[in-house]
C-alpha atoms as a PDB file:
ATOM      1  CA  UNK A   1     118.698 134.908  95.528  1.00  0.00           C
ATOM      2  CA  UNK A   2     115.153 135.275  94.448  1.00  0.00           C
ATOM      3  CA  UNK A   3     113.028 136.773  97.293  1.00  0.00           C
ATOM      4  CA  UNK A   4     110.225 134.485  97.940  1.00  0.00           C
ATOM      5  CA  UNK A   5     111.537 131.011  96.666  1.00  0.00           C
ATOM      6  CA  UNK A   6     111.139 128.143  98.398  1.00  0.00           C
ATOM      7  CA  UNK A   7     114.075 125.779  99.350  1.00  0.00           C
ATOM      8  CA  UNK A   8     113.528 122.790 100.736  1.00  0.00           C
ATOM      9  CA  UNK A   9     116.819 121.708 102.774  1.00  0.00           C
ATOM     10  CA  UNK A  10     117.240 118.256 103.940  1.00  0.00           C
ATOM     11  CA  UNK A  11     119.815 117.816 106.375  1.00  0.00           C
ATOM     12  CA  UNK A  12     120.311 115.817 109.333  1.00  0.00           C
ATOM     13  CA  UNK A  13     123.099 117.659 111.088  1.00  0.00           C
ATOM     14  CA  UNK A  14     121.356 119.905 113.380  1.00  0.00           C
ATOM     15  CA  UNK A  15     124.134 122.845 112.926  1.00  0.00           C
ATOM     16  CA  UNK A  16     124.838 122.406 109.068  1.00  0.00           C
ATOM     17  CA  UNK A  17     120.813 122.970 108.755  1.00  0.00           C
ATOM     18  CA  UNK A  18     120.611 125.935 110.972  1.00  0.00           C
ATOM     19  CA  UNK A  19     123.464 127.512 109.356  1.00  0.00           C
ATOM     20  CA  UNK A  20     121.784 127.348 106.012  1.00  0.00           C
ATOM     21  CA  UNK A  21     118.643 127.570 106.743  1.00  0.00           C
ATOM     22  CA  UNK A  22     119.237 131.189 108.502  1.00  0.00           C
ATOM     23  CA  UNK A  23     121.293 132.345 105.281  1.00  0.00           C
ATOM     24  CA  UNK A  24     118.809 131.500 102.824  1.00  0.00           C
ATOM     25  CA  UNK A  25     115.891 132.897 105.325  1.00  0.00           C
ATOM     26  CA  UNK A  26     118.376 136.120 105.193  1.00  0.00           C
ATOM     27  CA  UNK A  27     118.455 136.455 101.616  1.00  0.00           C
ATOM     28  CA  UNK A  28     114.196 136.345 101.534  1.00  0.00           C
ATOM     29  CA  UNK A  29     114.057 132.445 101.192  1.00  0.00           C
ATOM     30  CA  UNK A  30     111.196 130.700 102.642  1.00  0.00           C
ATOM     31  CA  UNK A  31     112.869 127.769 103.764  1.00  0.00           C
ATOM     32  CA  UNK A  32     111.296 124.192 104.514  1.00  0.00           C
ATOM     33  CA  UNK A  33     113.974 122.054 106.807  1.00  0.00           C
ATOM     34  CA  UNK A  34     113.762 118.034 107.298  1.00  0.00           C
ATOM     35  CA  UNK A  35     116.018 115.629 108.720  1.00  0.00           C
ATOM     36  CA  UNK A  36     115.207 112.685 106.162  1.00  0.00           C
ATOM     37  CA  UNK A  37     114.822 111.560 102.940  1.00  0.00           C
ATOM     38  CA  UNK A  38     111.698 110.042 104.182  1.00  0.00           C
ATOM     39  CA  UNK A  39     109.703 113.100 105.433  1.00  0.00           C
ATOM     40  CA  UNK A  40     110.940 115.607 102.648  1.00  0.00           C
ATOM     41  CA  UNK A  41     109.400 113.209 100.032  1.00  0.00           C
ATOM     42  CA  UNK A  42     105.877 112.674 101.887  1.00  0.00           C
ATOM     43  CA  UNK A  43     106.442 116.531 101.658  1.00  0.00           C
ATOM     44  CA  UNK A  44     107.684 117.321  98.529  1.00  0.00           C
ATOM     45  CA  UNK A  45     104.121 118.049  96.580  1.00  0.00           C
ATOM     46  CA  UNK A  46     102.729 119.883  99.588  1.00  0.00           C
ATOM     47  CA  UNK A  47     105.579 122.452  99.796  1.00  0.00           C
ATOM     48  CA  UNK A  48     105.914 122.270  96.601  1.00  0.00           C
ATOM     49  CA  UNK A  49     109.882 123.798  96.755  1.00  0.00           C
ATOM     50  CA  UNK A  50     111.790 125.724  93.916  1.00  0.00           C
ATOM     51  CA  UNK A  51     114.752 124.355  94.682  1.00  0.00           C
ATOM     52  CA  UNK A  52     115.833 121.091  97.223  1.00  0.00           C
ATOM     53  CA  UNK A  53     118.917 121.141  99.526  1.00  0.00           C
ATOM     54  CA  UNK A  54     119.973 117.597  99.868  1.00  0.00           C
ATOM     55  CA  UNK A  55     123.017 116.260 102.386  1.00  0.00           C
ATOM     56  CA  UNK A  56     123.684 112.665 100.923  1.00  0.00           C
ATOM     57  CA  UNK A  57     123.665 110.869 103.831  1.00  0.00           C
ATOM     58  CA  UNK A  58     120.465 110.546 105.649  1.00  0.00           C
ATOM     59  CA  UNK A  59     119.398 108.246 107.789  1.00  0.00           C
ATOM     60  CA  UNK A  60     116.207 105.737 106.328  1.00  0.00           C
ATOM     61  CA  UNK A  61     115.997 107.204 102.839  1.00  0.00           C
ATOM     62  CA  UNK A  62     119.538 108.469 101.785  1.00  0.00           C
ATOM     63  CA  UNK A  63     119.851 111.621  99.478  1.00  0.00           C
ATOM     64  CA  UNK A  64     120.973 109.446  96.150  1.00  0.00           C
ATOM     65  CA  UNK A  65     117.001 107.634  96.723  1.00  0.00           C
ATOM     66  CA  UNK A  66     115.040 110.470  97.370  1.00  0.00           C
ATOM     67  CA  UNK A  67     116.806 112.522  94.362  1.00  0.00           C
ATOM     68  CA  UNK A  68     115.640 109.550  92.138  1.00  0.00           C
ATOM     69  CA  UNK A  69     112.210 109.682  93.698  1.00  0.00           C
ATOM     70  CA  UNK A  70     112.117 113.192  92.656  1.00  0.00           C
ATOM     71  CA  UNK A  71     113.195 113.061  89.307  1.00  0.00           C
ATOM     72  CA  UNK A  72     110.797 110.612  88.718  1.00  0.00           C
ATOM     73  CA  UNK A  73     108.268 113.258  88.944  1.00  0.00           C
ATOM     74  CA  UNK A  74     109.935 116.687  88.747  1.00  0.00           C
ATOM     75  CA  UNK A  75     112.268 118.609  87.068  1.00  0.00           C
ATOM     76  CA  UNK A  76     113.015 120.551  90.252  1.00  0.00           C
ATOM     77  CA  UNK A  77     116.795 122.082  90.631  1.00  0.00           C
ATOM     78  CA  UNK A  78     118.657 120.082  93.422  1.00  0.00           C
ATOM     79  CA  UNK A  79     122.069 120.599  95.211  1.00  0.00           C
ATOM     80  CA  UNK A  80     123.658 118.219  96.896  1.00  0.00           C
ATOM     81  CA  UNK A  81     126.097 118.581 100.049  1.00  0.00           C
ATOM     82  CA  UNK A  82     127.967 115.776 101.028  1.00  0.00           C
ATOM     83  CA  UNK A  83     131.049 115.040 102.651  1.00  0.00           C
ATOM     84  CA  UNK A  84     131.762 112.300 100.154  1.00  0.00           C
ATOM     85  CA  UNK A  85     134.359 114.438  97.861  1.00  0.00           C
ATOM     86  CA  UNK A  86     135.873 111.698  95.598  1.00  0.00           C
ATOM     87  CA  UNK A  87     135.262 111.858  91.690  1.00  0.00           C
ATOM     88  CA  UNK A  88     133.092 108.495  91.676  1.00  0.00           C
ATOM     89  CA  UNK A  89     131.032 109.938  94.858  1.00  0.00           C
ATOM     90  CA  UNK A  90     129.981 113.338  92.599  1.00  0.00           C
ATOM     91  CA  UNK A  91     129.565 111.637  89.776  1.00  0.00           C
ATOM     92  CA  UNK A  92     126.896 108.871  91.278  1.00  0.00           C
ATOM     93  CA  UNK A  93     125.130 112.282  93.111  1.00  0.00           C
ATOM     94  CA  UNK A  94     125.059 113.589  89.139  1.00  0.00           C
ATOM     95  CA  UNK A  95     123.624 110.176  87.840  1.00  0.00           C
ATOM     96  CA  UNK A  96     120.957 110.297  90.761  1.00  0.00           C
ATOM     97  CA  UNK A  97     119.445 113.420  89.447  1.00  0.00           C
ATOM     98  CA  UNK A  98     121.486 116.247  91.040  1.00  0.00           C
ATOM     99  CA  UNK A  99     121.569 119.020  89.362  1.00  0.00           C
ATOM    100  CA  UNK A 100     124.683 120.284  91.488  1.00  0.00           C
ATOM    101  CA  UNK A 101     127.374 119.066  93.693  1.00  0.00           C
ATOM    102  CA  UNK A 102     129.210 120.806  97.121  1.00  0.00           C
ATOM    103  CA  UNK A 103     131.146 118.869  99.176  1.00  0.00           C
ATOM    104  CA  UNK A 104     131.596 119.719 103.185  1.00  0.00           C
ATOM    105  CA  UNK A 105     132.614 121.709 104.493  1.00  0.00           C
ATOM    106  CA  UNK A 106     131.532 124.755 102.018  1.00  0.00           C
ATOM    107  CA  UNK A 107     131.430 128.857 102.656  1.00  0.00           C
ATOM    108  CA  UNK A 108     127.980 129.984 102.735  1.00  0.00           C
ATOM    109  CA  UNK A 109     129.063 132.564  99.602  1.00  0.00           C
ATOM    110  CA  UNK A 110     129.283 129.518  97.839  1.00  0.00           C
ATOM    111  CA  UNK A 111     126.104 127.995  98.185  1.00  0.00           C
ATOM    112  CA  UNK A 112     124.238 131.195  97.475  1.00  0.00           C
ATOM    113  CA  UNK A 113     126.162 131.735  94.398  1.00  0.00           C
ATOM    114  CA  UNK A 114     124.685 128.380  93.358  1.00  0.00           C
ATOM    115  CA  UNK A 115     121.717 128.610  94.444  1.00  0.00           C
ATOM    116  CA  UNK A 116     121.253 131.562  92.705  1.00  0.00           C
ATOM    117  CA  UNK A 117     122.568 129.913  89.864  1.00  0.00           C
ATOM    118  CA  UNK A 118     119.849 126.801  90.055  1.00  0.00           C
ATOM    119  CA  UNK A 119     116.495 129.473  90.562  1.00  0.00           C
ATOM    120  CA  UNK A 120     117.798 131.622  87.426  1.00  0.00           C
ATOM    121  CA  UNK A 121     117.917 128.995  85.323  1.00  0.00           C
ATOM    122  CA  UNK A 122     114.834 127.128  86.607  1.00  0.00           C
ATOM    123  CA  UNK A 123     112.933 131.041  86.535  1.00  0.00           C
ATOM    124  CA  UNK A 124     114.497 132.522  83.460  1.00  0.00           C
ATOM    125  CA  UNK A 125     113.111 136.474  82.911  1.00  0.00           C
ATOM    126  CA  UNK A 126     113.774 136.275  79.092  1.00  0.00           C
ATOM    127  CA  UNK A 127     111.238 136.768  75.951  1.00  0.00           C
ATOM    128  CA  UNK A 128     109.416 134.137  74.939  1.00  0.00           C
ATOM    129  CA  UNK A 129     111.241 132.406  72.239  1.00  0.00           C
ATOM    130  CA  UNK A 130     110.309 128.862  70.284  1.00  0.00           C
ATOM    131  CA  UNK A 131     112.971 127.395  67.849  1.00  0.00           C
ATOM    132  CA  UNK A 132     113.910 124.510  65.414  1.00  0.00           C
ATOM    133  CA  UNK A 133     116.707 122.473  65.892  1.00  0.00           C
ATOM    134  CA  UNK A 134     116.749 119.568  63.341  1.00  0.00           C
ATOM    135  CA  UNK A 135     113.587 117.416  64.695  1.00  0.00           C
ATOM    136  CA  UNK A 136     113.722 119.670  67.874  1.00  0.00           C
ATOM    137  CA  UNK A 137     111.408 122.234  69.048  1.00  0.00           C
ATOM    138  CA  UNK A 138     112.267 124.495  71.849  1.00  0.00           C
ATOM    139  CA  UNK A 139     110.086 126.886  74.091  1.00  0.00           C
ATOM    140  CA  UNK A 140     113.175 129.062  75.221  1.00  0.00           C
ATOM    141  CA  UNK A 141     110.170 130.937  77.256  1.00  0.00           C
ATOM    142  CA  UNK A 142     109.026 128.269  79.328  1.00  0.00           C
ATOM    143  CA  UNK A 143     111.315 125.655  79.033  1.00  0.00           C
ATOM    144  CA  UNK A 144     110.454 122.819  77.057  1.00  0.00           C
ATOM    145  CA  UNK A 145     111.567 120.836  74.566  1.00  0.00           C
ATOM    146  CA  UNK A 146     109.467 118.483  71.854  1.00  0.00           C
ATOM    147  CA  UNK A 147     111.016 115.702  69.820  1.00  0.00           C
ATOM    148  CA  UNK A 148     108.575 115.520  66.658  1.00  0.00           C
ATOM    149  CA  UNK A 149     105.302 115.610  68.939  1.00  0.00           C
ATOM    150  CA  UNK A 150     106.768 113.923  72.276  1.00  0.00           C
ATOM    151  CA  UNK A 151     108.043 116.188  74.743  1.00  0.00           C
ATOM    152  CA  UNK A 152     110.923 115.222  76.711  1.00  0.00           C
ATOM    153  CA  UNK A 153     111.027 115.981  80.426  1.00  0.00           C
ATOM    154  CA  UNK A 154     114.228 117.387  81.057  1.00  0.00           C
ATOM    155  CA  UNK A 155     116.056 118.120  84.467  1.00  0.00           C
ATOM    156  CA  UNK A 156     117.043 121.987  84.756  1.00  0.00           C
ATOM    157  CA  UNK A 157     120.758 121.268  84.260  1.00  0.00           C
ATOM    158  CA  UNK A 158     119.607 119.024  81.275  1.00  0.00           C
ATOM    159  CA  UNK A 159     117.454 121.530  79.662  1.00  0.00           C
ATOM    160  CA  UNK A 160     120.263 124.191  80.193  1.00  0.00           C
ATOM    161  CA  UNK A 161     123.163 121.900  78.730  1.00  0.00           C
ATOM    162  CA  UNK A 162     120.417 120.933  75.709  1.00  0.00           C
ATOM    163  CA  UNK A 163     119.634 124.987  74.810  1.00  0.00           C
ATOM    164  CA  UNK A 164     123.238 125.173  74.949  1.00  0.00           C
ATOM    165  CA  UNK A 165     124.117 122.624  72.213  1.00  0.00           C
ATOM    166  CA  UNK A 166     121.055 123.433  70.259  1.00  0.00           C
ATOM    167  CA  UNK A 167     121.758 126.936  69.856  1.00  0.00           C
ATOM    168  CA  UNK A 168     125.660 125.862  68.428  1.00  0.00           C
ATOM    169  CA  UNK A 169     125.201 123.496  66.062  1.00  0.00           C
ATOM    170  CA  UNK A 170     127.492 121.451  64.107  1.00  0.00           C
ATOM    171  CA  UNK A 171     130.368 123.166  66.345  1.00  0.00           C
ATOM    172  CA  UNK A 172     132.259 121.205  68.107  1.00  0.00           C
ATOM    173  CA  UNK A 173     132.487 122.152  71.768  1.00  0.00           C
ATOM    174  CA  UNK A 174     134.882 121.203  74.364  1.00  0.00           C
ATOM    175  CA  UNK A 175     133.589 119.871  78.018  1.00  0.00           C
ATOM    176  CA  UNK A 176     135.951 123.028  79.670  1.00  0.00           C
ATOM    177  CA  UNK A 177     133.561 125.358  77.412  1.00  0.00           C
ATOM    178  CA  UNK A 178     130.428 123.325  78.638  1.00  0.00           C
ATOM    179  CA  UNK A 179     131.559 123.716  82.233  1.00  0.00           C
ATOM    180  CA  UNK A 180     131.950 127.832  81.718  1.00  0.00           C
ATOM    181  CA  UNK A 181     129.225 128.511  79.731  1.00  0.00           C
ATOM    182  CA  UNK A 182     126.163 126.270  81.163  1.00  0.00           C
ATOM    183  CA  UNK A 183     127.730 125.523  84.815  1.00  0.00           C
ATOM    184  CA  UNK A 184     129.278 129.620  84.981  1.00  0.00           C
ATOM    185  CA  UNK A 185     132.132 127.407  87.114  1.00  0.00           C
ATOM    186  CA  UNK A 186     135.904 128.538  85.539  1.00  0.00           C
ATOM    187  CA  UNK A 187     137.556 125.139  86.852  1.00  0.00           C
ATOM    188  CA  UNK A 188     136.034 122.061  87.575  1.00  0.00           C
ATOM    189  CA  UNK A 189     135.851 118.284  87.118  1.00  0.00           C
ATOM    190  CA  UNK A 190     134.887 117.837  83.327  1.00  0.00           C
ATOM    191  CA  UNK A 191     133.041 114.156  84.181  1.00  0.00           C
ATOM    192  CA  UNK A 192     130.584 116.183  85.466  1.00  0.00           C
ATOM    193  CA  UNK A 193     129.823 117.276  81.691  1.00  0.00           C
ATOM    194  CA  UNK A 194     130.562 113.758  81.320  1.00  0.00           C
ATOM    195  CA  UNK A 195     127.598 112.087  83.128  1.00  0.00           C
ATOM    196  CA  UNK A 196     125.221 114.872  82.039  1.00  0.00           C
ATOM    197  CA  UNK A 197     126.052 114.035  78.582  1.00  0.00           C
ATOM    198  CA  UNK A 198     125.086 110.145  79.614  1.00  0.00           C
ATOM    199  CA  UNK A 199     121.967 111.486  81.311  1.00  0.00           C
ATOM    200  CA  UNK A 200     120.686 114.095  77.725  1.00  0.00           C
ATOM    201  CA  UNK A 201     121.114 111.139  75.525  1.00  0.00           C
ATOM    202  CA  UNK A 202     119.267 108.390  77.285  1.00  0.00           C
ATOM    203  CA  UNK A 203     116.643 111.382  76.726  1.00  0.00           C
ATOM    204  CA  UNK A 204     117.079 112.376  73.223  1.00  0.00           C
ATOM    205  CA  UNK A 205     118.755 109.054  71.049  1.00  0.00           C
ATOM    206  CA  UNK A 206     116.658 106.681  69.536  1.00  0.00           C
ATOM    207  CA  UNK A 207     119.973 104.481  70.396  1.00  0.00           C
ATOM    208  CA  UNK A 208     122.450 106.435  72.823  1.00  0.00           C
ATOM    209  CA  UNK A 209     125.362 104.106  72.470  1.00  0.00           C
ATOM    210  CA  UNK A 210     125.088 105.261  68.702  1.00  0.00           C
ATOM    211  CA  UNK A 211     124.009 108.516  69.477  1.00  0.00           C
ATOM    212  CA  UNK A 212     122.681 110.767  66.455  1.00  0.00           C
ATOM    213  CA  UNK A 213     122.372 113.950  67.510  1.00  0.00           C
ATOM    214  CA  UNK A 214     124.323 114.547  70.847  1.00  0.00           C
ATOM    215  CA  UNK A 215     127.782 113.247  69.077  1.00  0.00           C
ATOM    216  CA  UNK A 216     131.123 113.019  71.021  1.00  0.00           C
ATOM    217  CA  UNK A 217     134.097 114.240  68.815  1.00  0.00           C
ATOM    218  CA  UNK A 218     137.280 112.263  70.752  1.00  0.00           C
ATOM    219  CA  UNK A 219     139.925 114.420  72.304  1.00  0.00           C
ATOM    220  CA  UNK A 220     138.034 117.865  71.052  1.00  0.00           C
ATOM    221  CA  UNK A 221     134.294 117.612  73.109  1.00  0.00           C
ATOM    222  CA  UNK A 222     131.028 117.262  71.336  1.00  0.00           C
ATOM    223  CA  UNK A 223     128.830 118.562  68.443  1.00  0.00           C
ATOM    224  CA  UNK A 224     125.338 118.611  68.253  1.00  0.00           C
ATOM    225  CA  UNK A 225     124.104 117.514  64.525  1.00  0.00           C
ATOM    226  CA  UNK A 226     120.979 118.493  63.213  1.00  0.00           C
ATOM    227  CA  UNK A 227     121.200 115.622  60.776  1.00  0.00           C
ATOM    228  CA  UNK A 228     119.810 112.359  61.724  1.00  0.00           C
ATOM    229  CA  UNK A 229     122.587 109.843  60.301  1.00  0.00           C
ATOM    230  CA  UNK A 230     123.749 107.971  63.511  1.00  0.00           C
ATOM    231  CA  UNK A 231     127.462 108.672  63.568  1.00  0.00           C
ATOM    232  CA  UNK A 232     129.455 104.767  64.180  1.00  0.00           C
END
């Protein structure tokens, strides 16, 4: 973990939130703790966090509503814990603006290793780099990304699934290699890559159920095209 970020955990179970509050204020975190939806978003621009730590089910304001209140205005990396483990659970956490998904109970090793995870990609140390991907520009450097002259505000896991496709074009690239190379996870549930796909289009298509750029290549994963002919 990066000594000094602030993570904003919002969890109502009194021993869950100790628990991971005292790791993270091990590892140099400067840790923020509420016990609803409600107070962490009359919070959020005050505190201003790196990264949020969100259980699911809250009392008043439920984890799903205050990640959409938050993507709404930020870009912020967010992890969700739950104790909702099914495949249609994760995948309406994903849809809500998670970046990230752990179901309860978890080991403590895990959640560091993706936290750690969610601040290097949200604090990259790299040179500054801008590049040209068909009608794409990308600041590598800071993290942006223009269509022609609009920029498009992209979530962290967005941005880091976008650089990924933009810097392989025209290859065609299956979800298992999505899930290794942008999520660093060597199993896991590919509708994950699935909804994130959803999520980058409604972003980047001038139509995306005829998507142009972000194109799905059935049974082998998806290419991105630098051509603008919308594929049928």
């Amino acid at each position: 973990m990066q000594a000094g970020s602030r993570v904003m955990v919002v969890e109502d179970d009194p021993a869950v939130r100790t628990v991971v509050a005292d790791h993270l204020r091990l590892a140099g975190c400067l840790v923020a703790l509420h016990t609803t939806g409600t107070t962490a978003w009359d919070a959020f621009t005050a505190e201003a966090p790196d990264l949020l730590i969100v259980d699911r089910m809250l009392p008043g304001m439920n984890g799903d509503e205050l990640c959409r209140r938050i993507r709404s205005v930020s870009t912020v990396p967010i992890i969700m814990l739950t104790a909702l483990d099914g495949l249609e659970h994760r995948i309406d956490g994903l849809e809500n603006g998670a970046d990230d998904y752990l179901a309860k109970p978890f080991s403590l090793r895990e959640l560091q290793l993706r936290v750690n995870a969610q601040l290097r990609r949200s604090n990259p140390a790299t040179t500054p780099l801008t590049f040209q991907a068909g009608p794409f520009r990308v600041d590598a450097a800071h993290r942006r990304v223009w269509l022609d002259d609009r920029e498009i505000a992209l979530t962290t896991r967005e941005y880091e699934l976008f650089l990924y496709l933009a810097r392989n074009p025209d290859r065609v690239i299956s979800r298992d290699e999505i899930l290794r190379e942008v999520w660093q996870w060597g199993f896991g549930d590919a509708s994950t890559v699935t909804v994130h796909v959803r999520r980058l289009r409604e972003k980047i298509e001038p139509d995306p159920q005829i998507p142009t750029y972000l194109r799905t290549e059935w049974g082998a994963g998806y290419r991105f095209a630098l051509e603008s002919s919308p594929a049928w």
